[in-house]
Protein backbone atom coordinates (compact mmCIF):
# COMPACT_ATOMS: atom_id res chain seq x y z
CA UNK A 1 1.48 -23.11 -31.69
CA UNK A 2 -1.01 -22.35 -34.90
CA UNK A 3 0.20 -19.81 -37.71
CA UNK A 4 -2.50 -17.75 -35.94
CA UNK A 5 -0.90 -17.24 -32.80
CA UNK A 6 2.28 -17.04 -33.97
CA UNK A 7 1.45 -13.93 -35.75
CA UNK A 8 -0.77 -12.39 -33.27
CA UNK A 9 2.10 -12.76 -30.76
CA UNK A 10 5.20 -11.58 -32.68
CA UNK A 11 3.02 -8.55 -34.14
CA UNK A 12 1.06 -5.77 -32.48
CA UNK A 13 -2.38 -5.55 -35.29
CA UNK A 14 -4.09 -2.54 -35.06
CA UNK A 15 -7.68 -2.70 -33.51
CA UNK A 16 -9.48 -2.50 -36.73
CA UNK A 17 -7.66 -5.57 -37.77
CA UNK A 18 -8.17 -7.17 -34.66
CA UNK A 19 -12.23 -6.65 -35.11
CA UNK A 20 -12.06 -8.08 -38.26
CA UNK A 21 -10.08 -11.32 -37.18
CA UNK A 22 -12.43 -11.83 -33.95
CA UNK A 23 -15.81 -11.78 -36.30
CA UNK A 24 -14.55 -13.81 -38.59
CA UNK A 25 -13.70 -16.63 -35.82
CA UNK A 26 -16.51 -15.92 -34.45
CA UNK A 27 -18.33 -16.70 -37.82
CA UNK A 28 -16.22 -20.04 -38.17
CA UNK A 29 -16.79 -21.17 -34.50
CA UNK A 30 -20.61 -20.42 -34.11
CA UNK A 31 -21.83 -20.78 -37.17
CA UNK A 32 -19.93 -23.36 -39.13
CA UNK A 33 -19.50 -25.32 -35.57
CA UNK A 34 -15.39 -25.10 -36.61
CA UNK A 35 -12.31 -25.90 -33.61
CA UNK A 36 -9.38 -23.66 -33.79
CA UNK A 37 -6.54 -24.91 -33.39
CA UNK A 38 -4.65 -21.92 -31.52
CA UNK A 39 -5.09 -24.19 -28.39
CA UNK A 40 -1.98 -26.69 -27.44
CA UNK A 41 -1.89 -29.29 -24.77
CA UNK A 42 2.19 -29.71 -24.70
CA UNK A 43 2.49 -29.44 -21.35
CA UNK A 44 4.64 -27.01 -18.95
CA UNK A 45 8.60 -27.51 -19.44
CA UNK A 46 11.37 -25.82 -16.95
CA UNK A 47 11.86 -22.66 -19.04
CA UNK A 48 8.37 -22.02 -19.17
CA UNK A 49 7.87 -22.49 -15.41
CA UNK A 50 11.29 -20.07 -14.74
CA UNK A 51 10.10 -17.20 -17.21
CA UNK A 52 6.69 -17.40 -15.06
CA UNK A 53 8.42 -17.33 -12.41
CA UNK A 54 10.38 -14.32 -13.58
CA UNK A 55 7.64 -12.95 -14.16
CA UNK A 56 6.50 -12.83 -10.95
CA UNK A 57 8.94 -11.36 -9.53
CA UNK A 58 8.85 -13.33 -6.04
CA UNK A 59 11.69 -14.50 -3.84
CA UNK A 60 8.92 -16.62 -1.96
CA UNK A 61 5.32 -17.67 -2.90
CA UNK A 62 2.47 -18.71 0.00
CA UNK A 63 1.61 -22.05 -0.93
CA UNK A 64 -0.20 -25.47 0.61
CA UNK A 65 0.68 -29.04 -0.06
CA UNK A 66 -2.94 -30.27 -0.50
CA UNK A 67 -6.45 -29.66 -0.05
CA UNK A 68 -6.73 -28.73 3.56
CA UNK A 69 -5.63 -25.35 3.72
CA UNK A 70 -4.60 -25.64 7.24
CA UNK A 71 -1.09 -26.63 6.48
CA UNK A 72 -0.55 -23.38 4.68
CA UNK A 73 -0.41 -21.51 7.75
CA UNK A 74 2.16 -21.31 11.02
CA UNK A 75 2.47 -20.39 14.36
CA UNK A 76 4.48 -18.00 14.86
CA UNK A 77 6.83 -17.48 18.48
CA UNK A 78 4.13 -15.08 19.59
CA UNK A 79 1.46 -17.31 18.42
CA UNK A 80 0.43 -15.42 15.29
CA UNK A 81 -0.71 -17.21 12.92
CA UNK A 82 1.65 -16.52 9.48
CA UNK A 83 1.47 -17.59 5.62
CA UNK A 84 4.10 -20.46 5.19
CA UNK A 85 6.26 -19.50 2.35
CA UNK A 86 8.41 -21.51 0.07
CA UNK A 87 11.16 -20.03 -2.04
CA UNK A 88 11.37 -20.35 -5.92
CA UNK A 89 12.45 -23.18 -7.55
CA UNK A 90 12.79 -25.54 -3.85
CA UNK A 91 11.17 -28.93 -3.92
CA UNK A 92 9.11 -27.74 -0.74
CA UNK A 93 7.25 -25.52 -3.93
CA UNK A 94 7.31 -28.53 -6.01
CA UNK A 95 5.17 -30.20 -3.56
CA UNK A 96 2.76 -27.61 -3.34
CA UNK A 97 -0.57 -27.99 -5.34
CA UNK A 98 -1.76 -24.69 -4.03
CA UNK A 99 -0.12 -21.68 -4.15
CA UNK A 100 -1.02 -17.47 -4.19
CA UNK A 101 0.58 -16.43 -7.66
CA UNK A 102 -0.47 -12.68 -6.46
CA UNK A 103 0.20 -10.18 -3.44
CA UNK A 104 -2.85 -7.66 -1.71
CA UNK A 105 -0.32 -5.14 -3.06
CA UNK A 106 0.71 -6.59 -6.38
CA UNK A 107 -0.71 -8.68 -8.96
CA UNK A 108 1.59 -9.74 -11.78
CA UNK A 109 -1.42 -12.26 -13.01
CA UNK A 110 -4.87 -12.57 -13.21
CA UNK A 111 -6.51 -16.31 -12.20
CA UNK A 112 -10.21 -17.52 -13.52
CA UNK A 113 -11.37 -20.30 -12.11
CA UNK A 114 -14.22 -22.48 -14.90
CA UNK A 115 -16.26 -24.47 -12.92
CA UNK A 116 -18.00 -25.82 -15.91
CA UNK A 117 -17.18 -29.97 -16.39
CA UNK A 118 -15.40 -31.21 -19.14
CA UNK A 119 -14.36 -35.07 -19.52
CA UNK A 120 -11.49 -36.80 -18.41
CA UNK A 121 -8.03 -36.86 -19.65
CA UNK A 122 -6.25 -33.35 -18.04
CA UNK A 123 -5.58 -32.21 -21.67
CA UNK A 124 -6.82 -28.65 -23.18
CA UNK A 125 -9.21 -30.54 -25.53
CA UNK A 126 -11.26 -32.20 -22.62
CA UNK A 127 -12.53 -28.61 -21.24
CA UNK A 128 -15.88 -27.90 -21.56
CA UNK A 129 -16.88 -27.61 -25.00
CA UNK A 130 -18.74 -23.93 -24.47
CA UNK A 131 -15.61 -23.12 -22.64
CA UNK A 132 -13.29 -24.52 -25.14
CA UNK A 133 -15.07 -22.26 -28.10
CA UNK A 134 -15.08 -19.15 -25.73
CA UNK A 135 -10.98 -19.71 -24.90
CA UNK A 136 -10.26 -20.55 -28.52
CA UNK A 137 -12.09 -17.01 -29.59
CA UNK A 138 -9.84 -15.03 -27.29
CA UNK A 139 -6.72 -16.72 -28.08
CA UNK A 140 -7.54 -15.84 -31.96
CA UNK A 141 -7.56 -12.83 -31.02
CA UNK A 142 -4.61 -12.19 -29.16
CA UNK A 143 -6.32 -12.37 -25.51
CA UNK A 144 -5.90 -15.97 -24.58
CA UNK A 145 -4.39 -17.27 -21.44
CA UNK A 146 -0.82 -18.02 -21.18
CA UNK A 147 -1.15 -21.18 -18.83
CA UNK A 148 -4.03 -23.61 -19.19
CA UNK A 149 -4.84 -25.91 -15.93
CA UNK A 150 -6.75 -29.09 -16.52
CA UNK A 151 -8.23 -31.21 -13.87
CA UNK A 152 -7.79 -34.44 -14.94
CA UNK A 153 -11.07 -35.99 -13.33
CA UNK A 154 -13.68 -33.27 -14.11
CA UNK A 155 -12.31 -31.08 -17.01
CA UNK A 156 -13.07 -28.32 -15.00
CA UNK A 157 -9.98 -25.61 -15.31
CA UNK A 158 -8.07 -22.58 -14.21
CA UNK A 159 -6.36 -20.04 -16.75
CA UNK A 160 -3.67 -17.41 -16.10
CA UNK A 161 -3.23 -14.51 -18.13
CA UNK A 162 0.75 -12.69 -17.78
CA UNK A 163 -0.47 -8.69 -17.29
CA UNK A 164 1.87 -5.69 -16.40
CA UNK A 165 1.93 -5.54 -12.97
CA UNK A 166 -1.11 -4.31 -10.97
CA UNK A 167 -0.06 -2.05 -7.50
CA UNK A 168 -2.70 -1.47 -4.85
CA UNK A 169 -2.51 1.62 -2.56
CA UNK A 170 -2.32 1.26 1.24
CA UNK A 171 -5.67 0.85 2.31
CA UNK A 172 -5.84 -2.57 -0.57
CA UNK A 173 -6.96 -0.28 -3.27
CA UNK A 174 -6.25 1.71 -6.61
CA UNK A 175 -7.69 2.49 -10.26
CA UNK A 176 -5.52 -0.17 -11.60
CA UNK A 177 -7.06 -2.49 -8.93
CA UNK A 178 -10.46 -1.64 -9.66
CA UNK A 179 -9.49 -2.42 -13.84
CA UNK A 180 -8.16 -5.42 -12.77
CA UNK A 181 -11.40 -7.05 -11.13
CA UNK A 182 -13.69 -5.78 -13.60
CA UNK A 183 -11.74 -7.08 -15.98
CA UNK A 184 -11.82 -10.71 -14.36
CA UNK A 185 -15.37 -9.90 -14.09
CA UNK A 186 -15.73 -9.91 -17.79
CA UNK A 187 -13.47 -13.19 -18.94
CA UNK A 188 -15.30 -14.55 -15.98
CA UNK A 189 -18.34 -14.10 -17.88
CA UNK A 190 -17.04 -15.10 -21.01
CA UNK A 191 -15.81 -18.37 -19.85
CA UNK A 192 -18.53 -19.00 -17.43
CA UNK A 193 -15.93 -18.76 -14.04
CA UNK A 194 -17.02 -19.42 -10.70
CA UNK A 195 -17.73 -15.62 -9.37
CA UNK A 196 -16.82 -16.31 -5.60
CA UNK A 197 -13.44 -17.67 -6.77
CA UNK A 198 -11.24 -15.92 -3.78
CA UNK A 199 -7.74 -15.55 -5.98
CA UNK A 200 -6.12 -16.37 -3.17
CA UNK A 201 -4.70 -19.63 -3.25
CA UNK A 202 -5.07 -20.97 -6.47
CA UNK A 203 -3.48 -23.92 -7.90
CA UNK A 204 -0.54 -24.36 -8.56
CA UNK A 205 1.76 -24.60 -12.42
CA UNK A 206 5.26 -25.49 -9.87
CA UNK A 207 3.51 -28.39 -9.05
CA UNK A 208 6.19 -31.69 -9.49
CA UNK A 209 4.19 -34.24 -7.71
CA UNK A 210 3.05 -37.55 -8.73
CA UNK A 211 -1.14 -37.05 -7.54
CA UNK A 212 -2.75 -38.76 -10.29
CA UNK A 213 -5.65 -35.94 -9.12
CA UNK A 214 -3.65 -32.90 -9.54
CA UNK A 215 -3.86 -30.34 -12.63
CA UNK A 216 -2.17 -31.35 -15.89
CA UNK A 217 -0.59 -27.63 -17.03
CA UNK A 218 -0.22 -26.31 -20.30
CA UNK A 219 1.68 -23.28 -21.33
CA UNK A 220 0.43 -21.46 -24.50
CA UNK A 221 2.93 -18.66 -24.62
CA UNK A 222 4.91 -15.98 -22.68
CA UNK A 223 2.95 -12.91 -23.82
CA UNK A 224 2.33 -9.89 -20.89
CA UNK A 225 -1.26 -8.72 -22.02
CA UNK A 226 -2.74 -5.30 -20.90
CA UNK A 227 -5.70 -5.34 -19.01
CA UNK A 228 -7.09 -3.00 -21.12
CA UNK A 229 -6.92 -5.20 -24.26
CA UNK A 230 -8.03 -7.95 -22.78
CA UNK A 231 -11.17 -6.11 -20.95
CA UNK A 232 -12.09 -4.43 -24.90
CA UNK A 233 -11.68 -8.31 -26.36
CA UNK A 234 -14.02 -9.71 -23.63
CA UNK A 235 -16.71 -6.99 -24.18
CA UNK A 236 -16.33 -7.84 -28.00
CA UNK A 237 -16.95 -11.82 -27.16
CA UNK A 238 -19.75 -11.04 -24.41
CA UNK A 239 -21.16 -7.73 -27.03
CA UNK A 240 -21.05 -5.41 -24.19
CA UNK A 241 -20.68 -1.91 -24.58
CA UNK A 242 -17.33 -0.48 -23.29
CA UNK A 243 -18.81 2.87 -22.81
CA UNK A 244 -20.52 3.56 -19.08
CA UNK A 245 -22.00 6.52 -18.31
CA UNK A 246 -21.03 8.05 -14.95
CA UNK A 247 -23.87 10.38 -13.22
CA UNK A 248 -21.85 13.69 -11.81
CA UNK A 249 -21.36 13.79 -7.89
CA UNK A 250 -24.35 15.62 -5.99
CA UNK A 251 -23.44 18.66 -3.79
CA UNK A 252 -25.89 20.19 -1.73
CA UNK A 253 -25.42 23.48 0.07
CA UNK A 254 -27.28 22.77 2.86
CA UNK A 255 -29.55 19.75 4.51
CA UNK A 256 -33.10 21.69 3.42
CA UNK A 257 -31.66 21.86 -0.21
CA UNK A 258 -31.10 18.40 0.07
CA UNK A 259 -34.30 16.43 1.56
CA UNK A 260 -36.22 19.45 -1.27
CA UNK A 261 -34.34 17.01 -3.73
CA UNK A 262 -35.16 13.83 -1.88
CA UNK A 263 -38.58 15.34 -2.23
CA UNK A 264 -39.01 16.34 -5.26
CA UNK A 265 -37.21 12.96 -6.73
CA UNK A 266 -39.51 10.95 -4.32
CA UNK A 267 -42.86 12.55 -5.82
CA UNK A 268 -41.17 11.49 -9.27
CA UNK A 269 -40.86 8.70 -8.69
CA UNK A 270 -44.03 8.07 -6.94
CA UNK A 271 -45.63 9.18 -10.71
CA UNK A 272 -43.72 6.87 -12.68
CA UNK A 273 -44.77 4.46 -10.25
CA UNK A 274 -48.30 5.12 -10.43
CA UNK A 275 -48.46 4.62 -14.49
CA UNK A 276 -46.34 1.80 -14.42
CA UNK A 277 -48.90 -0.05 -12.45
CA UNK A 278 -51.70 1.38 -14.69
CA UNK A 279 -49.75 0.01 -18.24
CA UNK A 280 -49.06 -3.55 -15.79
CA UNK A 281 -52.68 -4.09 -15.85
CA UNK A 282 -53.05 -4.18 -19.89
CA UNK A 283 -49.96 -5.50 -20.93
CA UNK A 284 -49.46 -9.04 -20.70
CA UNK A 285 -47.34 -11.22 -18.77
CA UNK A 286 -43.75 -10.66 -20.27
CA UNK A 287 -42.76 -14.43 -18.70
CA UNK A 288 -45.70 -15.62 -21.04
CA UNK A 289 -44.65 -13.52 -24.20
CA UNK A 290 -40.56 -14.90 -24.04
CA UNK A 291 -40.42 -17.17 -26.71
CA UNK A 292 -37.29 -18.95 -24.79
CA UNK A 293 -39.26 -19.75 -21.51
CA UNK A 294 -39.90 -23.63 -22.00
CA UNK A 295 -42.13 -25.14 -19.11
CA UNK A 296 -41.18 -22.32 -16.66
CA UNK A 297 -37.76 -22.71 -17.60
CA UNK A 298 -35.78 -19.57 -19.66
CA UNK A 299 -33.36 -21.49 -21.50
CA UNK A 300 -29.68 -19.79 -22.70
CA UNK A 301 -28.37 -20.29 -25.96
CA UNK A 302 -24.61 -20.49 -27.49
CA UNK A 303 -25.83 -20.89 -30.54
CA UNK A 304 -28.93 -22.37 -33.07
CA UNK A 305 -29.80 -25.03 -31.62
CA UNK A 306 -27.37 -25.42 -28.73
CA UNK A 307 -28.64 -24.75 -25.15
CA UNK A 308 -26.36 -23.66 -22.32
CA UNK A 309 -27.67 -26.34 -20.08
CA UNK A 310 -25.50 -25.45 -16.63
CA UNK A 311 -26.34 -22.15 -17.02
CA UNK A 312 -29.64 -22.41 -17.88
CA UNK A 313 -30.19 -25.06 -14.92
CA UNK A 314 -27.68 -22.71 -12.24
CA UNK A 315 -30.18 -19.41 -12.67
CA UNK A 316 -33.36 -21.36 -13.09
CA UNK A 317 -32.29 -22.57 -9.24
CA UNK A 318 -31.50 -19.27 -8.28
CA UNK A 319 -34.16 -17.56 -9.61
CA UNK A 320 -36.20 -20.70 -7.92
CA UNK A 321 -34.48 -20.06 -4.35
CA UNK A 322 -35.50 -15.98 -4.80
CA UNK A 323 -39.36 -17.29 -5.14
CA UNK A 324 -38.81 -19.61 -2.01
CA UNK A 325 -37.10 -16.95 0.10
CA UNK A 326 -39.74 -14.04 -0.94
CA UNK A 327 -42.45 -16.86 0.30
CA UNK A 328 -41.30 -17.27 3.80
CA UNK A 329 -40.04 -20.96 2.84
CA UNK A 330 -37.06 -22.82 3.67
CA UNK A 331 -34.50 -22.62 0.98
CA UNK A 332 -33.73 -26.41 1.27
CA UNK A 333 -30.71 -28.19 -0.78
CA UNK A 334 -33.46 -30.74 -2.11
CA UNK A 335 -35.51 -27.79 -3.47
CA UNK A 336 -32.65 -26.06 -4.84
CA UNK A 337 -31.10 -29.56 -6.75
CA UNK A 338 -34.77 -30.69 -8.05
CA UNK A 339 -35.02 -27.11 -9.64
CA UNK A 340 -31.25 -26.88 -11.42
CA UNK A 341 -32.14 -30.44 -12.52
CA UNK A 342 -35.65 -29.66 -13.69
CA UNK A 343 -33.90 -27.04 -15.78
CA UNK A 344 -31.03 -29.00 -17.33
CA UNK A 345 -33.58 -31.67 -18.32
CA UNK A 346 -35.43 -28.81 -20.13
CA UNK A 347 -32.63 -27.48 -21.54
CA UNK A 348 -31.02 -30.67 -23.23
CA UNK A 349 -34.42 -31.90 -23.84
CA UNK A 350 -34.65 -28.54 -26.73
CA UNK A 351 -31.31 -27.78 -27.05
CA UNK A 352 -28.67 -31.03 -26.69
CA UNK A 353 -27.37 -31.16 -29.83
CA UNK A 354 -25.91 -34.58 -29.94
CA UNK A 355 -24.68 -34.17 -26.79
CA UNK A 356 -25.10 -36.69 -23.91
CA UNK A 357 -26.72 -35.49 -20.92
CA UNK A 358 -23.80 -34.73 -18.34
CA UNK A 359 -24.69 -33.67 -15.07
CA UNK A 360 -22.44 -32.86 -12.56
CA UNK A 361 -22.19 -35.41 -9.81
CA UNK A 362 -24.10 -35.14 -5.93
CA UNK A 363 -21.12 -33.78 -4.27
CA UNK A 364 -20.92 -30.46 -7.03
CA UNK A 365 -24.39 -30.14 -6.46
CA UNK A 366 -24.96 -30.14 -3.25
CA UNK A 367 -21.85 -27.49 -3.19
CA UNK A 368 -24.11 -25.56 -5.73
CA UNK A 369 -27.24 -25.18 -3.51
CA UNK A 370 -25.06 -23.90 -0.43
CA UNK A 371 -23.41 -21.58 -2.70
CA UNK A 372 -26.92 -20.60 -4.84
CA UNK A 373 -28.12 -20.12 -0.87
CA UNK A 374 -25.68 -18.05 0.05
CA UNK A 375 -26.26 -15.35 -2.55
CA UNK A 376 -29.97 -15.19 -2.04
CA UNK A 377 -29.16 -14.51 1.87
CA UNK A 378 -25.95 -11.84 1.20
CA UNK A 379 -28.72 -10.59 -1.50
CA UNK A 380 -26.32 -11.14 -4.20
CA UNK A 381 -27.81 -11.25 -7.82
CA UNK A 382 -27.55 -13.81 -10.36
CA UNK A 383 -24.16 -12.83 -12.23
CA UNK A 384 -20.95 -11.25 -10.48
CA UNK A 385 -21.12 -7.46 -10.03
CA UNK A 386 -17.19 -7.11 -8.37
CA UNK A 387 -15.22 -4.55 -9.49
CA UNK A 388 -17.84 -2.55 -11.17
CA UNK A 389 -17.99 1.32 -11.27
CA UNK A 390 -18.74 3.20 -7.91
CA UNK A 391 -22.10 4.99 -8.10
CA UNK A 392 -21.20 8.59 -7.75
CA UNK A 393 -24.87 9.64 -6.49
CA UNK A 394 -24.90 7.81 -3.15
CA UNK A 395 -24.96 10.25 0.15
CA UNK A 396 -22.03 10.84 2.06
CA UNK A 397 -22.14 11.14 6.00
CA UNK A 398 -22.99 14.74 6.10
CA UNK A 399 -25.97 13.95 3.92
CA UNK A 400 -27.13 11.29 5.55
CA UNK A 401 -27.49 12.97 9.15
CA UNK A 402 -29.33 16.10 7.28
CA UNK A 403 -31.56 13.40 5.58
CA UNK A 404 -32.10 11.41 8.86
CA UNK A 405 -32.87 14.59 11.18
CA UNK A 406 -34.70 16.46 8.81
CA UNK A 407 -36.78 13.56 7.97
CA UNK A 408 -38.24 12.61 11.74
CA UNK A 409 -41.47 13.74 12.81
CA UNK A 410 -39.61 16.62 15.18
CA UNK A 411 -37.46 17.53 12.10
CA UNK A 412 -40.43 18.23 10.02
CA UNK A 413 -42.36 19.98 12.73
CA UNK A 414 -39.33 22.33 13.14
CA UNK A 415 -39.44 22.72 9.83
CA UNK A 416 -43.41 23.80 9.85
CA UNK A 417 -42.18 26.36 13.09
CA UNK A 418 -39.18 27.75 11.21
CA UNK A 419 -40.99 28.48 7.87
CA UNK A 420 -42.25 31.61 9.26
CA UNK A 421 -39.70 34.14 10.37
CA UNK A 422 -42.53 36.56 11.48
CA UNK A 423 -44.40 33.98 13.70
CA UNK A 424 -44.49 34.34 17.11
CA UNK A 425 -42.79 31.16 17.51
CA UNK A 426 -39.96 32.45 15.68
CA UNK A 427 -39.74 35.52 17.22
CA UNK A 428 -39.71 34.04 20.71
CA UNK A 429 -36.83 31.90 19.65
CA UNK A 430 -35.17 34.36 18.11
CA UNK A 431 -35.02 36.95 21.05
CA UNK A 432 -33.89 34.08 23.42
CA UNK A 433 -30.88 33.73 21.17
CA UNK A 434 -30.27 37.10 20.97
CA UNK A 435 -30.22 37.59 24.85
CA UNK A 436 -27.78 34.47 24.84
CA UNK A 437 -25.85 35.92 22.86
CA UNK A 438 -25.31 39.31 24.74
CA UNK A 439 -25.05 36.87 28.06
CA UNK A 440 -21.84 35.50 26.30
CA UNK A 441 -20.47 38.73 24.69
CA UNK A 442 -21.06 40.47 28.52
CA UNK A 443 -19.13 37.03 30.07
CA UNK A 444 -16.48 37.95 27.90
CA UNK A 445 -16.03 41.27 28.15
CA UNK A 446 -15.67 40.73 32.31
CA UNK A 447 -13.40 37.90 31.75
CA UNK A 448 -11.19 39.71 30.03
CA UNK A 449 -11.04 42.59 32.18
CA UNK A 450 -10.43 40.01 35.12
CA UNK A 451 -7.66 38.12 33.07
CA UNK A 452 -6.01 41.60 32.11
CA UNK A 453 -6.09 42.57 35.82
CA UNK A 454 -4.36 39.39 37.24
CA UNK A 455 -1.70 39.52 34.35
CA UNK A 456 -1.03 43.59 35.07
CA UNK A 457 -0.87 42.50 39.23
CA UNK A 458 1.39 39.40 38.52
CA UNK A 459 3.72 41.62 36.10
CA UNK A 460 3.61 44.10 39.13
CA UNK A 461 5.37 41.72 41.13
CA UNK A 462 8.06 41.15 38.70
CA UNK A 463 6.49 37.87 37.51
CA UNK A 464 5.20 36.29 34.50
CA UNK A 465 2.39 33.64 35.18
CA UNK A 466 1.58 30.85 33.34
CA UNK A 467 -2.23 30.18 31.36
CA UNK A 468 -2.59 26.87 33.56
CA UNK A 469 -2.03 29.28 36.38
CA UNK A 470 -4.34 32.13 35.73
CA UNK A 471 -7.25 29.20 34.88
CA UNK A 472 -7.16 27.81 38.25
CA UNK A 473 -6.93 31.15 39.89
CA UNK A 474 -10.15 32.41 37.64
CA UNK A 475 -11.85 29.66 37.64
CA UNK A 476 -11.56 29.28 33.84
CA UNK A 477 -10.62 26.66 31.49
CA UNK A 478 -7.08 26.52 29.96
CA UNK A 479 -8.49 27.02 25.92
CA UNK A 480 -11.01 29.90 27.36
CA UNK A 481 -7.51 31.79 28.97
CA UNK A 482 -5.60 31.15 26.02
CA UNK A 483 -8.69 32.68 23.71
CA UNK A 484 -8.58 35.66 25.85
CA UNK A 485 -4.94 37.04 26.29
CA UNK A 486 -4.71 36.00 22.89
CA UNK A 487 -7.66 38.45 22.46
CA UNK A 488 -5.78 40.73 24.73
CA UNK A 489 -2.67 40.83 22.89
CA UNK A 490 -1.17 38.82 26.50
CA UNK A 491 0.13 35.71 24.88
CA UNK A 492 2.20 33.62 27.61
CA UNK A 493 5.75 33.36 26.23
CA UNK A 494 6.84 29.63 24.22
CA UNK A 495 8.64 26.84 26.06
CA UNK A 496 7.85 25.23 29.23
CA UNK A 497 8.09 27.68 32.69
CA UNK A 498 11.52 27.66 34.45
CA UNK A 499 11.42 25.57 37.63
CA UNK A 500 12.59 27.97 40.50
């Protein structure tokens, strides 16, 4: 472990100080092209794996041997399907190369998977290079992972960060919850993770197997991180802007005050509308005027003279299987690979810098266009979005039914009938309410003198009958008898009626 890390772990800096040390590694890594060395590739011994495991807090963990996932569930005597656990510190774990470090109702870690390639080797210097830079920042910094995951083939990785612990409610959800994903949402970005990572079964640092293929692990340090810090020292890497402003909930007193806002937001809008397409036609193409847009292509940079090719080539294919999809053409895998490879070639064509060109192999790709084509059809866009803050302004149920029956073509003739009170329309209405009305006072008025009449004849005869009686004798319902002797002052006494 560096002198850096070593102080940033057995110290708490204040946040100004903290600022100060992540611009100036940011000044060494970007623009002097340094490699910190707060980054170890020692491995994973038993005391790290048993204060993880501590950690956790788990008497069992979920896991699965390999890669077909089957084997990680059992039948059950009813013939449920269950998880099949393995207790802590068992070989049966030790076997495992997939396991769920977290629980739908607590999360004691938080998982990224980085799908970018590295090279081979399964040590912490054969990630990615972008990645490497990006890890290296937040570990200056005091936000780096605690466990580092190689794959020894691909240099792709998975990183665990130690947090406090993270409790869901009943229904799978809480504020904490919500932190925690938007907070993977953010090191996702930083690190370029895959967003439809499930953190479910994730691999596995218990691991004691001999697969050649399996990840090589490497422990960094034991340090529980808040989310909250590590959230604030993504934004700082990323430059995003903590701050979110949250529009006020809507209340409306009544479904006409609420399609008059519809209205008068819709005829807004409408204007804006209307000069935006009237400044379209004299300003120029804005695809033409970006200075990064090489042959169709808007290349991503890390830094002078550095491209991010995968990125560059993964949104360049998504952006190129939105065009197909708004055409009415077949999003096709071929169409989807030729464009992310037409883009990488761009992008290490003006922005290699001595690097080789590295693309990933068929098999990624091809997983690549079914994944790029599944977002376009869920209508997903090109960067995560999980975890973000709820819009306050949507409608609730109430809202919608006023907006839906309000806005039909009967709502809004009603609406042209009603805005009169004087019409005759109106006044016909209004008199046949009034007469129903009286009809239903009169009904009961003479239901209660008939219900007061078979009480006082019942009570003659030394005898106190029961509500379910009196309704089939009347010819009433049970609620309507109980509304009137309560009306009456007649209530039938509590308990159930003695049998005679």
């Amino acid at each position: 472990m560096s002198l850096t890390e070593n102080d940033l772990t057995s110290i708490e800096a204040p946040p100004t100080t903290r600022r100060d040390l992540a611009d100036a590694v940011a000044l060494l890594v970007e623009g002097l092209g340094a490699r910190p060395l707060g980054l170890v590739s020692l491995g994973a011994g038993d005391e790290d794996r048993a204060r993880l495991a501590a950690h956790l807090g788990r008497n069992t963990l979920h896991g699965c041997p390999g890669r077909d996932f089957r084997a990680a569930w059992r039948t059950n005597a009813a013939g449920d399907a269950i998880p099949r656990l393995f207790r802590m510190g068992t070989k049966g774990l030790g076997r495992c190369q997939y396991v769920a470090l977290t629980h739908p109702q607590r999360s004691a870690v938080l998982v990224i998977d980085v799908d970018q390639r590295g090279s081979a080797g399964g040590l912490v210097e054969n990630l990615n290079s972008d990645v490497y830079r990006a890890v290296s920042r937040l570990s200056a910094t005091g936000a780096g992972p605690s466990w580092i995951g190689i794959n020894p083939q691909s240099g792709k990785a998975q990183l665990i960060w130690l947090i406090d612990p993270v409790y869901a409610g009943p229904g799978g959800d809480s504020s904490n919850v919500r932190l925690l994903k938007a907070t993977a949402t953010v090191l996702s970005d930083v690190l370029g993770g895959d967003p439809a990572f499930a953190h479910v079964l994730s691999r596995s640092p218990f691991y004691r197997g001999n697969d050649p293929t399996a990840y090589r692990w490497h422990c960094q340090h034991h340090r529980v991180d808040r989310l909250g810090d590590l959230i604030e020292e993504g934004r700082a890497v990323t430059g995003e802007d903590g701050s979110t402003r949250r529009s006020e909930a809507q209340s409306f007193t009544s479904g006409r005050a609420l399609l008059e806002a519809v209205q008068a937001r819709r005829a807004e809008a409408e204007t804006f509308k209307a000069l935006a397409d009237e400044l379209a036609a004299e300003l120029p193409d804005a695809a033409a005027m970006d200075a990064d847009r090489i042959d169709g292509v808007k290349v991503l940079w890390v830094s002078q003279g550095r491209a991010a090719r995968d990125e560059t080539a993964f949104r360049h294919a998504l952006a190129e299987a939105h065009r197909l999809r708004a055409a009415g053409q077949r999003m096709s895998d071929a169409k989807i690979i030729d464009a992310y490879e037409r883009a990488y070639a761009v992008a290490h064509a003006v922005g290699a810098d001595g690097r080789t060109e590295d693309l990933p192999p068929m098999r990624d790709r091809l997983t690549l266009a079914r994944r790029v084509r599944g977002y376009v059809v869920a209508g997903r866009p090109s960067s995560s979005t999980a975890g973000g803050p709820v819009e306050t302004g949507r409608a609730n149920t109430r809202e919608r039914k006023a907006l839906a029956t309000l806005g039909r073509k009967g709502g809004k003739k009603a609406a042209e009938r009603w805005a009169d009170r004087d019409s005759d329309y109106a006044r016909a209405q209004l008199d046949k309410l009034d007469s129903a009305n009286r009809l239903r006072a009169l009904n009961t008025d003479e239901n209660k003198g008939r219900v007061l009449a078979y009480i006082a004849s019942e009570r003659r005869e030394k005898r106190e009958p029961t509500t379910r009686e009196i309704a089939e004798e009347l010819g009433l319902s049970v609620s309507r008898v109980k509304a009137l002797r309560q009306a009456l002052g007649m209530q039938a006494k509590r308990g159930r009626p003695k049998k005679d």
